[in-house]
PDB file of N, CA and C in Angstrom:
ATOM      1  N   UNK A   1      83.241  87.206  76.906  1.00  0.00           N
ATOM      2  CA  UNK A   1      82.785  88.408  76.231  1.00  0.00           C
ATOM      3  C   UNK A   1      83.451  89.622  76.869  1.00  0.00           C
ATOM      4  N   UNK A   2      83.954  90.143  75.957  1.00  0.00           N
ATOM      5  CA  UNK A   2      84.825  91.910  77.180  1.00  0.00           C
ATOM      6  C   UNK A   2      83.840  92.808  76.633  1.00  0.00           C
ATOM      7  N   UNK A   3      82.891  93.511  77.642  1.00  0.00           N
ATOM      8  CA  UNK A   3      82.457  94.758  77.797  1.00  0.00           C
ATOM      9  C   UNK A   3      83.213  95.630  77.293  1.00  0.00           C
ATOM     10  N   UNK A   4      82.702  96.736  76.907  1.00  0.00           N
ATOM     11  CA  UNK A   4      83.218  97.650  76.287  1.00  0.00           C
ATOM     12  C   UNK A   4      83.546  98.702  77.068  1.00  0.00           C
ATOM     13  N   UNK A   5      84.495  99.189  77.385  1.00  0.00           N
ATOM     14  CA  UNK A   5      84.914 100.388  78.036  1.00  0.00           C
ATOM     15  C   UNK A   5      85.609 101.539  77.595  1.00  0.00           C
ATOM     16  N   UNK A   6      84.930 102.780  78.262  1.00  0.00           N
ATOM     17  CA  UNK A   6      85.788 103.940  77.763  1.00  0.00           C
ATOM     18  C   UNK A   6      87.294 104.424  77.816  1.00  0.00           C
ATOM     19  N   UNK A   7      87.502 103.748  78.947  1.00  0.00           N
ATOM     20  CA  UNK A   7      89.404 103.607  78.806  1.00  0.00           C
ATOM     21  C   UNK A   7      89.841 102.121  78.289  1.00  0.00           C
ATOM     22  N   UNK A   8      90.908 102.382  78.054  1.00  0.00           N
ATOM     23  CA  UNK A   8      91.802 101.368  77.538  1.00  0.00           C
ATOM     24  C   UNK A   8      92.801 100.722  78.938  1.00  0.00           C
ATOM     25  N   UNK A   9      92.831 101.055  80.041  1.00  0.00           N
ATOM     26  CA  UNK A   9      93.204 101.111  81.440  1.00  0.00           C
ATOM     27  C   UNK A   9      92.902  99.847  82.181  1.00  0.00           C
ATOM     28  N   UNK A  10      91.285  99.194  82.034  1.00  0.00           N
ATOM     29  CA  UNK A  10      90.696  98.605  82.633  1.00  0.00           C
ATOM     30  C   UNK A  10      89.652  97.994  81.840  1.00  0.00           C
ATOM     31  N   UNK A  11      89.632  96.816  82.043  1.00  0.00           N
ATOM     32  CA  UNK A  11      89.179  95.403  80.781  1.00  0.00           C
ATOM     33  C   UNK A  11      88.370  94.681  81.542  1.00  0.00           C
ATOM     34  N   UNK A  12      87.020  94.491  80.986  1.00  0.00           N
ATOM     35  CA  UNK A  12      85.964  93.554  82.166  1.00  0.00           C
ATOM     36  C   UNK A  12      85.590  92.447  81.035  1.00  0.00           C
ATOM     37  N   UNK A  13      85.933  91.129  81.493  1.00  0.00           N
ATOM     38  CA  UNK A  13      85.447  90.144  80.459  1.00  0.00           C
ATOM     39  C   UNK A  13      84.513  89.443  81.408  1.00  0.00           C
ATOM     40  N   UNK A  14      83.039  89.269  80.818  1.00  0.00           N
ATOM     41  CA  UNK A  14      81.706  88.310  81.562  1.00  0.00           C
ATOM     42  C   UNK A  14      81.975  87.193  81.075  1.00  0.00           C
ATOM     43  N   UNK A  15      82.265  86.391  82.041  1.00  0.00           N
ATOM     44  CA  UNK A  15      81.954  84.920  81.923  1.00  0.00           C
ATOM     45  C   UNK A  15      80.796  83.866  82.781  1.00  0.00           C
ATOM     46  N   UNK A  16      80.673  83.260  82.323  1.00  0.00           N
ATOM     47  CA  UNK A  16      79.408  82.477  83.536  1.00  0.00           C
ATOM     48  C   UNK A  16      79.423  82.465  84.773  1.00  0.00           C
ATOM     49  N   UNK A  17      80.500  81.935  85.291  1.00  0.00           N
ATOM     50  CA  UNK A  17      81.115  82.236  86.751  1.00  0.00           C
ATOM     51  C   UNK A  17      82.066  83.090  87.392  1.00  0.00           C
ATOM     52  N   UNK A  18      82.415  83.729  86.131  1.00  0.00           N
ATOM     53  CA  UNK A  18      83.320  84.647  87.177  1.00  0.00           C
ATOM     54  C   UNK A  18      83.380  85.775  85.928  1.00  0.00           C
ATOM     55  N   UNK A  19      84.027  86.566  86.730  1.00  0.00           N
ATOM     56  CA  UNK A  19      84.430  88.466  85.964  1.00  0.00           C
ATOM     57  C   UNK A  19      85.841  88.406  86.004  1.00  0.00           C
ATOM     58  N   UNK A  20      86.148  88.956  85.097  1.00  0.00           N
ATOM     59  CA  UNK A  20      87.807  88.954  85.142  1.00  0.00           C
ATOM     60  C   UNK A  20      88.038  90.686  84.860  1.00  0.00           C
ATOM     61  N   UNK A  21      88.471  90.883  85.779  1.00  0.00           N
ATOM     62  CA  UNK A  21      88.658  92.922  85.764  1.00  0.00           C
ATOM     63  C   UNK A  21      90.171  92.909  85.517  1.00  0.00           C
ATOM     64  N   UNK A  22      90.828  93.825  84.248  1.00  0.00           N
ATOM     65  CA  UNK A  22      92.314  93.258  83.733  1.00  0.00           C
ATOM     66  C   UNK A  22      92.740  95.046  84.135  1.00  0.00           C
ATOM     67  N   UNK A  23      93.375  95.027  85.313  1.00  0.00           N
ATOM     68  CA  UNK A  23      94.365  96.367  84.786  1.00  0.00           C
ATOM     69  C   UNK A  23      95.499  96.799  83.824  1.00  0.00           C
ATOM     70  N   UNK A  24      95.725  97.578  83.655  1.00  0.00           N
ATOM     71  CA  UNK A  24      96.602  97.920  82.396  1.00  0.00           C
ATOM     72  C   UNK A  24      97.373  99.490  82.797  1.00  0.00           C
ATOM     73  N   UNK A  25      98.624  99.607  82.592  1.00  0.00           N
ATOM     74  CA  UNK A  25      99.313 100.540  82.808  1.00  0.00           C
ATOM     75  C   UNK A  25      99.580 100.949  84.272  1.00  0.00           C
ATOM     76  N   UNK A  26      99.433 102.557  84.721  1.00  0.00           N
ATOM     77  CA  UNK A  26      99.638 102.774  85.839  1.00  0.00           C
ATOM     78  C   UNK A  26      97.983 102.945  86.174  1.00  0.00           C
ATOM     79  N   UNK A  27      97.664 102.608  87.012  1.00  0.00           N
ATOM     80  CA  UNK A  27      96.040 102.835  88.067  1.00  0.00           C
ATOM     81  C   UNK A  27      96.171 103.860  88.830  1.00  0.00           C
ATOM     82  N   UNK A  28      95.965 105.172  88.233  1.00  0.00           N
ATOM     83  CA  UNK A  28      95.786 106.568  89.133  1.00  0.00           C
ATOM     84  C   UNK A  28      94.544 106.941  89.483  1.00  0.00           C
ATOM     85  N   UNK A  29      94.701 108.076  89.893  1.00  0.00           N
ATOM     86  CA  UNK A  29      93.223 108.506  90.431  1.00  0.00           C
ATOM     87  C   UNK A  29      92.124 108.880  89.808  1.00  0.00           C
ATOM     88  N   UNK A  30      92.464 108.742  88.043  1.00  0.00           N
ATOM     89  CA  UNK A  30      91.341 108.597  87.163  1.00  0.00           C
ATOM     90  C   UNK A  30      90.844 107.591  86.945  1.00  0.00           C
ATOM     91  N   UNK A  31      91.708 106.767  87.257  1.00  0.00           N
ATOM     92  CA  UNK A  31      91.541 104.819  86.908  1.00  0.00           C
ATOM     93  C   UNK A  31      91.138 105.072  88.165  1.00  0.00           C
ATOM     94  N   UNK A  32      91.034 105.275  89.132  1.00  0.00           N
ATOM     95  CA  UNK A  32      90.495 104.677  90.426  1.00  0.00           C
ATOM     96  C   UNK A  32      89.227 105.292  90.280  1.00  0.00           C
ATOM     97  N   UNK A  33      88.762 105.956  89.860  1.00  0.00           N
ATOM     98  CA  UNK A  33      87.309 106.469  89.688  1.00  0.00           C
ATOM     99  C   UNK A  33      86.065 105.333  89.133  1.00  0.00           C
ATOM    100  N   UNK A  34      87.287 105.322  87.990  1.00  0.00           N
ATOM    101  CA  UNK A  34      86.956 103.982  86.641  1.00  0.00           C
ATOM    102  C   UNK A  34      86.648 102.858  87.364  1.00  0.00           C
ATOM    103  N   UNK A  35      87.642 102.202  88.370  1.00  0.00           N
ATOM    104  CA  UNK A  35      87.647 100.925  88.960  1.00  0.00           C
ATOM    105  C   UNK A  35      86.469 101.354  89.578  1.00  0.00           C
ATOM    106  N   UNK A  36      86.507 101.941  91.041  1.00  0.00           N
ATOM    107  CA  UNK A  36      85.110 101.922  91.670  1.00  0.00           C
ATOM    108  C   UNK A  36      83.810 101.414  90.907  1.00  0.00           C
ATOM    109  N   UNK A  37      83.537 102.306  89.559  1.00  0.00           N
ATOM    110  CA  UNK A  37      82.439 102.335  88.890  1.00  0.00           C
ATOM    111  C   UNK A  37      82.073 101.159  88.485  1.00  0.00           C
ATOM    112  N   UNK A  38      83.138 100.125  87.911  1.00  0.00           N
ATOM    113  CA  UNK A  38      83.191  99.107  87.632  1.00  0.00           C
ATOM    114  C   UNK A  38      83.437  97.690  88.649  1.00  0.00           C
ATOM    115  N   UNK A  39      83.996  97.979  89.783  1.00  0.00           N
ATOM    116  CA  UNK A  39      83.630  96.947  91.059  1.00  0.00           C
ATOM    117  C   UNK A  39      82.764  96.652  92.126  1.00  0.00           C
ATOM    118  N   UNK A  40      82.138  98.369  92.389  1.00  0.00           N
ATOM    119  CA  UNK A  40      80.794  98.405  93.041  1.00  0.00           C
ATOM    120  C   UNK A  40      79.962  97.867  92.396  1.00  0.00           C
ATOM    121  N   UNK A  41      79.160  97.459  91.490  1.00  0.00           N
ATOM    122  CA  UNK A  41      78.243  96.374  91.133  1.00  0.00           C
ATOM    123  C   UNK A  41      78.734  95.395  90.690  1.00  0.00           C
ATOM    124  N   UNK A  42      79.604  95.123  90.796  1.00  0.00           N
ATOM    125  CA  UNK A  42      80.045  93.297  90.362  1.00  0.00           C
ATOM    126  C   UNK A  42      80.474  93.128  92.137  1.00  0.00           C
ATOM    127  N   UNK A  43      80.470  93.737  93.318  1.00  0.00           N
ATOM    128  CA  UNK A  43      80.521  93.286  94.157  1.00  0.00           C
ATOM    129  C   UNK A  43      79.292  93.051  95.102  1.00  0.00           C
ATOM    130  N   UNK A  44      77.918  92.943  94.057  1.00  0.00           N
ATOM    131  CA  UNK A  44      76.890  92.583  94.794  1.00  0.00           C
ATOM    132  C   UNK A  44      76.227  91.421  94.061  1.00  0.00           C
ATOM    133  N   UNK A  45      77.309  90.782  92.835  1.00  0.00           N
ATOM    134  CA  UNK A  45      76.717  89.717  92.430  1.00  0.00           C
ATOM    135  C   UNK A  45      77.095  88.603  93.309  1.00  0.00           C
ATOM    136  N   UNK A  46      77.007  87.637  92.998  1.00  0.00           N
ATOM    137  CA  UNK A  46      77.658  86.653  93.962  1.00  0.00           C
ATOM    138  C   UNK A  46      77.812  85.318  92.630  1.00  0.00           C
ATOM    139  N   UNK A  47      79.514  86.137  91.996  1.00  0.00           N
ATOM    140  CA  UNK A  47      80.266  86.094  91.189  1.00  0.00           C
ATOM    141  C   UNK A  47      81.681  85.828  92.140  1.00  0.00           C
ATOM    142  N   UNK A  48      82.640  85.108  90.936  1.00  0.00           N
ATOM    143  CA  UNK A  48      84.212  85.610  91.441  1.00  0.00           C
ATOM    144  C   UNK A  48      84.349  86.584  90.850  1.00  0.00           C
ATOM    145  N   UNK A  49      85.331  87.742  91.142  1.00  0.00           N
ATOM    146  CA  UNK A  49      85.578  88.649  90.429  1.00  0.00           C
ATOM    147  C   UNK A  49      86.890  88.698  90.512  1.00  0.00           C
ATOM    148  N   UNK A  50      88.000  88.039  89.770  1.00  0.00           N
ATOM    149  CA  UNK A  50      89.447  88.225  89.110  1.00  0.00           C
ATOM    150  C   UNK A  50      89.978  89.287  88.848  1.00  0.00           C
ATOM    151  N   UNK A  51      90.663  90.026  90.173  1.00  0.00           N
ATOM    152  CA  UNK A  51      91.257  91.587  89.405  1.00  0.00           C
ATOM    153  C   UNK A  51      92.571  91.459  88.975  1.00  0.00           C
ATOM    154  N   UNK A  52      92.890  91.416  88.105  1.00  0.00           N
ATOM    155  CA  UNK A  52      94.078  91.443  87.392  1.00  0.00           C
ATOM    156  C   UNK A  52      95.137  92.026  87.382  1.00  0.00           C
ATOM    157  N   UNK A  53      96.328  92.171  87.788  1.00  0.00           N
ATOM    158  CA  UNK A  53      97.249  93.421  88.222  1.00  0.00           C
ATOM    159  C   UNK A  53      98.502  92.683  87.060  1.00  0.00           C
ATOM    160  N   UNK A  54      98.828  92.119  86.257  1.00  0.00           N
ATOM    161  CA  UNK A  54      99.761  91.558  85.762  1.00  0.00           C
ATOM    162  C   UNK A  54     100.505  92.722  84.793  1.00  0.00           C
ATOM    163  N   UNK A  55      99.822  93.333  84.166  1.00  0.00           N
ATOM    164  CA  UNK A  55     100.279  94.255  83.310  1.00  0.00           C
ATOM    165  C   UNK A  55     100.236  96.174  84.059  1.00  0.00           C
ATOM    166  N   UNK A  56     100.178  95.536  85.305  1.00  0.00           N
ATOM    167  CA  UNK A  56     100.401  97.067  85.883  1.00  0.00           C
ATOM    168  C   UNK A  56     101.536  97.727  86.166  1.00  0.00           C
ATOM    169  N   UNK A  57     101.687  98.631  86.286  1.00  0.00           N
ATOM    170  CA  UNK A  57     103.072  99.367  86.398  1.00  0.00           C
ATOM    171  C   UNK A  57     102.709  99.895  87.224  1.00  0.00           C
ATOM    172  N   UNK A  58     102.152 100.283  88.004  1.00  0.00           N
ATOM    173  CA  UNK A  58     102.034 101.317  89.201  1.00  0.00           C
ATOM    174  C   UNK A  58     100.764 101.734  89.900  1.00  0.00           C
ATOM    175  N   UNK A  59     100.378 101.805  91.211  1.00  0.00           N
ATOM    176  CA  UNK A  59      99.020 101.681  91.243  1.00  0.00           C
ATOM    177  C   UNK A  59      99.159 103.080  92.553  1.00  0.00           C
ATOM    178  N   UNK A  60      98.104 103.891  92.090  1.00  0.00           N
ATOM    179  CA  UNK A  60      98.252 104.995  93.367  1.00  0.00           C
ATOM    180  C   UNK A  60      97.588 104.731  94.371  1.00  0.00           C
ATOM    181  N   UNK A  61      97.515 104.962  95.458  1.00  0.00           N
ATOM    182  CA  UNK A  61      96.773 105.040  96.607  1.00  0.00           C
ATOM    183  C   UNK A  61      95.538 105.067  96.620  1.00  0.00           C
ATOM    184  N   UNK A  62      94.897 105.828  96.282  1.00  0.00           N
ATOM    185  CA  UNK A  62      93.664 105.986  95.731  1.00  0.00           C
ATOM    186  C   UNK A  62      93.124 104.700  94.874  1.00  0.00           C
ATOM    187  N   UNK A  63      93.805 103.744  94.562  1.00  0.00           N
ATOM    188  CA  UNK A  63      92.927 102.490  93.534  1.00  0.00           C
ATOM    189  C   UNK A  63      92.951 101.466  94.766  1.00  0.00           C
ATOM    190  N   UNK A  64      94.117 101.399  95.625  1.00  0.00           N
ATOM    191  CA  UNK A  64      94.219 100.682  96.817  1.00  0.00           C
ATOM    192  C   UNK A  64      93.188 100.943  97.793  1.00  0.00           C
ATOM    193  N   UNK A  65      92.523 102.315  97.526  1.00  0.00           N
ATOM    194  CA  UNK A  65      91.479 102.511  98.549  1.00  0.00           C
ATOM    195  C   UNK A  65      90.036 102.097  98.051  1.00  0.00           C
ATOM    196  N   UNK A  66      90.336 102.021  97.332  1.00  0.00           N
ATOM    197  CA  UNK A  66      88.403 101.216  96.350  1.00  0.00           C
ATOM    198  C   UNK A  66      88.699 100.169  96.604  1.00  0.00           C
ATOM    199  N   UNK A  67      89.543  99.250  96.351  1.00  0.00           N
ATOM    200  CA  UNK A  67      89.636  97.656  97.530  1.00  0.00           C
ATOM    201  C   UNK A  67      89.328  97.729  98.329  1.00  0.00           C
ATOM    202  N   UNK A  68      90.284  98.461  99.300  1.00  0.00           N
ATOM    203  CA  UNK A  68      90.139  98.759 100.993  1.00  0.00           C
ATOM    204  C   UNK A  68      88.480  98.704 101.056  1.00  0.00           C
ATOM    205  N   UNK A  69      87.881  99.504 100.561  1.00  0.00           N
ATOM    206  CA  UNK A  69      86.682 100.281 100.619  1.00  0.00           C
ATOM    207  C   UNK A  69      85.557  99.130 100.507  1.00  0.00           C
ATOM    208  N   UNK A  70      86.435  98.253  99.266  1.00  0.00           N
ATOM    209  CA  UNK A  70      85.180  96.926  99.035  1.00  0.00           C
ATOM    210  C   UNK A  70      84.932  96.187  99.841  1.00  0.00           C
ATOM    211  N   UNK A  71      85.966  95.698 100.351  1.00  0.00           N
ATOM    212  CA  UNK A  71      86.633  94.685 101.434  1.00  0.00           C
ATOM    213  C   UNK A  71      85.665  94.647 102.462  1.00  0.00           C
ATOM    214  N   UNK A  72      85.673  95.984 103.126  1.00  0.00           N
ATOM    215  CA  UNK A  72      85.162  96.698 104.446  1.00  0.00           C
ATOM    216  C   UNK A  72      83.364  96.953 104.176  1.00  0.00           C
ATOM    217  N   UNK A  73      83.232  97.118 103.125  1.00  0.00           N
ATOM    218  CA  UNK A  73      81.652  97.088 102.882  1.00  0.00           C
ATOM    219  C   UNK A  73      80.837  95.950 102.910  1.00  0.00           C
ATOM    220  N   UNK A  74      79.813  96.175 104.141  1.00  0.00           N
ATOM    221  CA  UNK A  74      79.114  94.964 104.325  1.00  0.00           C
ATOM    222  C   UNK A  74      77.609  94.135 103.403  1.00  0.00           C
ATOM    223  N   UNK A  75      78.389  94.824 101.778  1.00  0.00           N
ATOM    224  CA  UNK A  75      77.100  94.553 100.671  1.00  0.00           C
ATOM    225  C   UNK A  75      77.803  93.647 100.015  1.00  0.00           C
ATOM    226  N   UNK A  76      78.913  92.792 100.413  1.00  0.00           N
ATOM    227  CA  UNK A  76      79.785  92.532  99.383  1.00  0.00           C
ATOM    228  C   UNK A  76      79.356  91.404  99.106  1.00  0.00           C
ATOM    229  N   UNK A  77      79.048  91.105  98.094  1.00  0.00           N
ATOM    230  CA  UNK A  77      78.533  89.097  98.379  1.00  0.00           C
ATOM    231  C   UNK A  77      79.296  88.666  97.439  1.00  0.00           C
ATOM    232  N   UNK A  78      80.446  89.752  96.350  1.00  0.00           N
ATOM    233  CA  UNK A  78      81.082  88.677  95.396  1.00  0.00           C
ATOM    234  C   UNK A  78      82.503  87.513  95.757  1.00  0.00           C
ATOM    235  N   UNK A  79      83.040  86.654  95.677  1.00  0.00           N
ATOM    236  CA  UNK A  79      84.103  86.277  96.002  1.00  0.00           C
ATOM    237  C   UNK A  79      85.126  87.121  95.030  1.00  0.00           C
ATOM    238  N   UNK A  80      85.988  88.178  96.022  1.00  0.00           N
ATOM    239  CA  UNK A  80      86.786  89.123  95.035  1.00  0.00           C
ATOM    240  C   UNK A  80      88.500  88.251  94.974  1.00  0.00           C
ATOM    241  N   UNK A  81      89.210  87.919  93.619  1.00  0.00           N
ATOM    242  CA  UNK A  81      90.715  87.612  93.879  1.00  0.00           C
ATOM    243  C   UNK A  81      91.544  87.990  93.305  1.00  0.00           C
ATOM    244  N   UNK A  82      92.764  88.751  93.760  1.00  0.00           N
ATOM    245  CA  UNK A  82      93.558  89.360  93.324  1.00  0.00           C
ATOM    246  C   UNK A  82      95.050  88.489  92.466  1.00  0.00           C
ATOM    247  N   UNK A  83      95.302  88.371  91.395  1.00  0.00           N
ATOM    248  CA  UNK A  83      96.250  87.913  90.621  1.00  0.00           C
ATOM    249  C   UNK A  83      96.750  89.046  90.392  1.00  0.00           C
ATOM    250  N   UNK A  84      98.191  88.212  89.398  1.00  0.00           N
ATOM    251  CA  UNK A  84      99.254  88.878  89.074  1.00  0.00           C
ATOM    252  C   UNK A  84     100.356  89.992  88.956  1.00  0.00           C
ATOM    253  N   UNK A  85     100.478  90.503  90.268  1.00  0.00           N
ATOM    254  CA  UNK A  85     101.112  91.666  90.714  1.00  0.00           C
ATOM    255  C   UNK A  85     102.734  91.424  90.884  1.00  0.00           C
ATOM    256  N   UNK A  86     103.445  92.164  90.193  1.00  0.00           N
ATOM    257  CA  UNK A  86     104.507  92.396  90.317  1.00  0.00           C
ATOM    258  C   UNK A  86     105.354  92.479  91.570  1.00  0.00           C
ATOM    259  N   UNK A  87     106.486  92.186  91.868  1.00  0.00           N
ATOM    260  CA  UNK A  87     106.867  92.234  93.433  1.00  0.00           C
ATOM    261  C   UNK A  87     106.456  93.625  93.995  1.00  0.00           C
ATOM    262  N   UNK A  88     106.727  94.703  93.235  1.00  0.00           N
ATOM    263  CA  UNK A  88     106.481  96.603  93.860  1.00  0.00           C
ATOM    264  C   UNK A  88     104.965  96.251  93.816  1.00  0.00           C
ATOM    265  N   UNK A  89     103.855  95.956  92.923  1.00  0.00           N
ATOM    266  CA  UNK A  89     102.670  95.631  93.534  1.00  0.00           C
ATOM    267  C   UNK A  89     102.208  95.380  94.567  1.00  0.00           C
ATOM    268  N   UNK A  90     102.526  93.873  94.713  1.00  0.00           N
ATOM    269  CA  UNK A  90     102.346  92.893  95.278  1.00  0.00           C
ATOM    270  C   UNK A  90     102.843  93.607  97.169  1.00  0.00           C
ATOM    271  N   UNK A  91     103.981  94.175  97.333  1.00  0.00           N
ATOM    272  CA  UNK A  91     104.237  95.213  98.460  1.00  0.00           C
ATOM    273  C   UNK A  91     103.032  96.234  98.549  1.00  0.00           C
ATOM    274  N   UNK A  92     102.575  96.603  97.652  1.00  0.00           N
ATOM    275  CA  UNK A  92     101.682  97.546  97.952  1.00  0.00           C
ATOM    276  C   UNK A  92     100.694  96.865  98.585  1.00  0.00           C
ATOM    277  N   UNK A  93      99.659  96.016  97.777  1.00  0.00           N
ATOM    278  CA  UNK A  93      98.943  95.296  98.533  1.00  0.00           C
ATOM    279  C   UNK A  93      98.930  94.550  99.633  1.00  0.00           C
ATOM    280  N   UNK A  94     100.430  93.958  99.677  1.00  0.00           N
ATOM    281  CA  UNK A  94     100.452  93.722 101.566  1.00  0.00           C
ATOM    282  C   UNK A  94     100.737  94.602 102.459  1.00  0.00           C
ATOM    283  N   UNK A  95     101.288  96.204 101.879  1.00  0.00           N
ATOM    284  CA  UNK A  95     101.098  96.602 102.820  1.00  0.00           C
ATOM    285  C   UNK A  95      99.880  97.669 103.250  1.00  0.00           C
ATOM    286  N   UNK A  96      98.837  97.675 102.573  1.00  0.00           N
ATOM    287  CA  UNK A  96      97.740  98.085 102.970  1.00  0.00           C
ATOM    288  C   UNK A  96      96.811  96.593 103.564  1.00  0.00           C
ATOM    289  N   UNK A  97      97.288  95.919 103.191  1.00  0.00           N
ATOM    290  CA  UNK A  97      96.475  94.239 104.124  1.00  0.00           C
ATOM    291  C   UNK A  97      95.636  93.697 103.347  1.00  0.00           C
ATOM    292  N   UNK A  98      95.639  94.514 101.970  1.00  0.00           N
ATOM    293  CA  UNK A  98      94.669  93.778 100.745  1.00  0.00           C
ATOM    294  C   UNK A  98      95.090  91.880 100.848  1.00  0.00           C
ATOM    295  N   UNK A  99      95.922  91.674 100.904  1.00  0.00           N
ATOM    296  CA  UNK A  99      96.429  90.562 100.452  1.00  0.00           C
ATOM    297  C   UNK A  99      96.052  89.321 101.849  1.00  0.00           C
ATOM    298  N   UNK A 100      95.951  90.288 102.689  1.00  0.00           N
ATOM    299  CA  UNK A 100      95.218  89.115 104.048  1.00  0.00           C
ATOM    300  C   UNK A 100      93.765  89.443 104.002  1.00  0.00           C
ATOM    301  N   UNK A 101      93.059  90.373 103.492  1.00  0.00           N
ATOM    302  CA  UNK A 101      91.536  90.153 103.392  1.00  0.00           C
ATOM    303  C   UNK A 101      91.065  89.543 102.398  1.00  0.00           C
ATOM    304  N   UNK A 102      91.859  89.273 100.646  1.00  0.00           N
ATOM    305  CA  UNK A 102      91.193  88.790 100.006  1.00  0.00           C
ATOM    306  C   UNK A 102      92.313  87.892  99.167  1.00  0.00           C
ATOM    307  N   UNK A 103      92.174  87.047  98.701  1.00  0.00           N
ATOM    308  CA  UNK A 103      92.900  85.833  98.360  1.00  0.00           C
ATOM    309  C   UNK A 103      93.423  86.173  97.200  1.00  0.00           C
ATOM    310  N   UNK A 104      94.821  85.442  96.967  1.00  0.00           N
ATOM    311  CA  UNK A 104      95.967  86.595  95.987  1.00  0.00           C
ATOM    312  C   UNK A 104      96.463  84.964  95.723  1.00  0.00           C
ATOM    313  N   UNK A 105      96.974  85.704  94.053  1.00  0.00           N
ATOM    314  CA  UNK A 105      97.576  84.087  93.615  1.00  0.00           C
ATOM    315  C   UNK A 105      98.425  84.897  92.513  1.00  0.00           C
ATOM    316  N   UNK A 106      99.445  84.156  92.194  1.00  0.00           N
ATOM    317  CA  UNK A 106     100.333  84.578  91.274  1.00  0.00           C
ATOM    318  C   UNK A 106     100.027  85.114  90.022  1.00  0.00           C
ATOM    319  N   UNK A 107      99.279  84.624  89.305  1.00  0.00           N
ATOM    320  CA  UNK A 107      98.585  84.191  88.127  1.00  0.00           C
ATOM    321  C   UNK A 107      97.236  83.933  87.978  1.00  0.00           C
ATOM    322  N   UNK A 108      96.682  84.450  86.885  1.00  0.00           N
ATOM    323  CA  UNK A 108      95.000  84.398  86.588  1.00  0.00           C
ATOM    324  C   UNK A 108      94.763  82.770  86.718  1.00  0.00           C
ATOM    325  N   UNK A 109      95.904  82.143  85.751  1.00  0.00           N
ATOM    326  CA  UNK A 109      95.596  80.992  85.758  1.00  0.00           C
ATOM    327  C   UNK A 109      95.754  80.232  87.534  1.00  0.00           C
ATOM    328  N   UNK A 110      96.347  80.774  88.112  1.00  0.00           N
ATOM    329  CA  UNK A 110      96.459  79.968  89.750  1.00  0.00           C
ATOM    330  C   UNK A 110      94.909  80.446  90.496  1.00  0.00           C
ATOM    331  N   UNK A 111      94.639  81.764  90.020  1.00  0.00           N
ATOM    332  CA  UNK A 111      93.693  81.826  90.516  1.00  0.00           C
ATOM    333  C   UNK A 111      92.400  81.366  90.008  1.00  0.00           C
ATOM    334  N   UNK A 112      92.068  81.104  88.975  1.00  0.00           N
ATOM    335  CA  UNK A 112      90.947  80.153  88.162  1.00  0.00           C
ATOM    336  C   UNK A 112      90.936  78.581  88.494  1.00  0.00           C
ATOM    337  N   UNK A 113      92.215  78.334  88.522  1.00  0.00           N
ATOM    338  CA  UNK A 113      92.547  76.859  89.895  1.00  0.00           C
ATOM    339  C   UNK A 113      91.735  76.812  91.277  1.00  0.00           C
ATOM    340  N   UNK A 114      92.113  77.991  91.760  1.00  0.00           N
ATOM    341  CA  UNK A 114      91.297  78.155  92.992  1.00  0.00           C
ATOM    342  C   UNK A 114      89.995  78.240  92.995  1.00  0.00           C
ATOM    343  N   UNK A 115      89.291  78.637  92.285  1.00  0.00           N
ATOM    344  CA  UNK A 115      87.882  78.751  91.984  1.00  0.00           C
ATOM    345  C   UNK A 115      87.095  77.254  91.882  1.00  0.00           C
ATOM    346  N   UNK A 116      88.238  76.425  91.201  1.00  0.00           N
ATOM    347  CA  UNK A 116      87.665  75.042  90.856  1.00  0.00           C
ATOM    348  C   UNK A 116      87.637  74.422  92.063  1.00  0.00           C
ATOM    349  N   UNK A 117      88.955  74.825  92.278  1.00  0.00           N
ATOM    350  CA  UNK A 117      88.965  73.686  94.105  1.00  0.00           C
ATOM    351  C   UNK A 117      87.879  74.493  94.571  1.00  0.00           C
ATOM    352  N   UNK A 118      87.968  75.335  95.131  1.00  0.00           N
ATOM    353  CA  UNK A 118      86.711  75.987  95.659  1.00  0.00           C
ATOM    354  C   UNK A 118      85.653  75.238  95.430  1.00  0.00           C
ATOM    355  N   UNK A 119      84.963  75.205  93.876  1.00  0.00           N
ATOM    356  CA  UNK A 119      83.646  74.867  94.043  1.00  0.00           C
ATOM    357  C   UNK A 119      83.557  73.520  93.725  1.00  0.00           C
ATOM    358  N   UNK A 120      84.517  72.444  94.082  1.00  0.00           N
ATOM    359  CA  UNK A 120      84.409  70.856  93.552  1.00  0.00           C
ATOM    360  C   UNK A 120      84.087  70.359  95.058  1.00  0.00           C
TER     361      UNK A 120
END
């Protein structure tokens, strides 16, 4: 089911076990407002939550810091995983250390793999 949202930026589909959060375009500091709003309570379910970077083009500092921010908060009970980031992404997130605090896979589909191993 995709929730309905006021931007077109950022896509939340509910599924039974997991959330799939889809970015879209560049993630600036209006989208990072957006994200917060939308990851602070899916990070107190104890859900996966699939953030999606496949269709991003560019992500500012500021969206890297609402990760940072989740990461480091000790309310977090969801399992959070980061897919599909582009190589310039994918640099971003390792080099803020996103990518050694929370588990990164190529693809939604590699990471929905992981979920299974996980819970078999």
């Amino acid at each position: 089911m995709l929730e309905a949202n006021k931007s077109k930026d950022i896509g939340v589909e509910h599924e039974p076990d997991v959330v799939l959060v889809r970015l879209r375009g560049f993630v600036g500091a209006a989208q990072s407002v957006e994200l917060a709003n939308v990851m602070r309570p899916l990070s107190l379910q104890n859900k996966a939550v699939i953030v999606d970077f496949s269709t991003v083009g560019g992500v500012a500092s500021k969206a890297l810091r609402v990760l940072l921010d989740l990461c480091r908060a000790k309310y977090m009970n969801a399992n959070v995983i980061l897919c599909g980031a582009n190589p310039q992404i994918h640099r971003q997130l390792a080099f803020t250390g996103l990518t050694e605090l929370l588990e990164f896979h190529k693809s939604e589909a590699a990471a929905r793999a992981s979920l299974r191993m996980n819970s078999s």
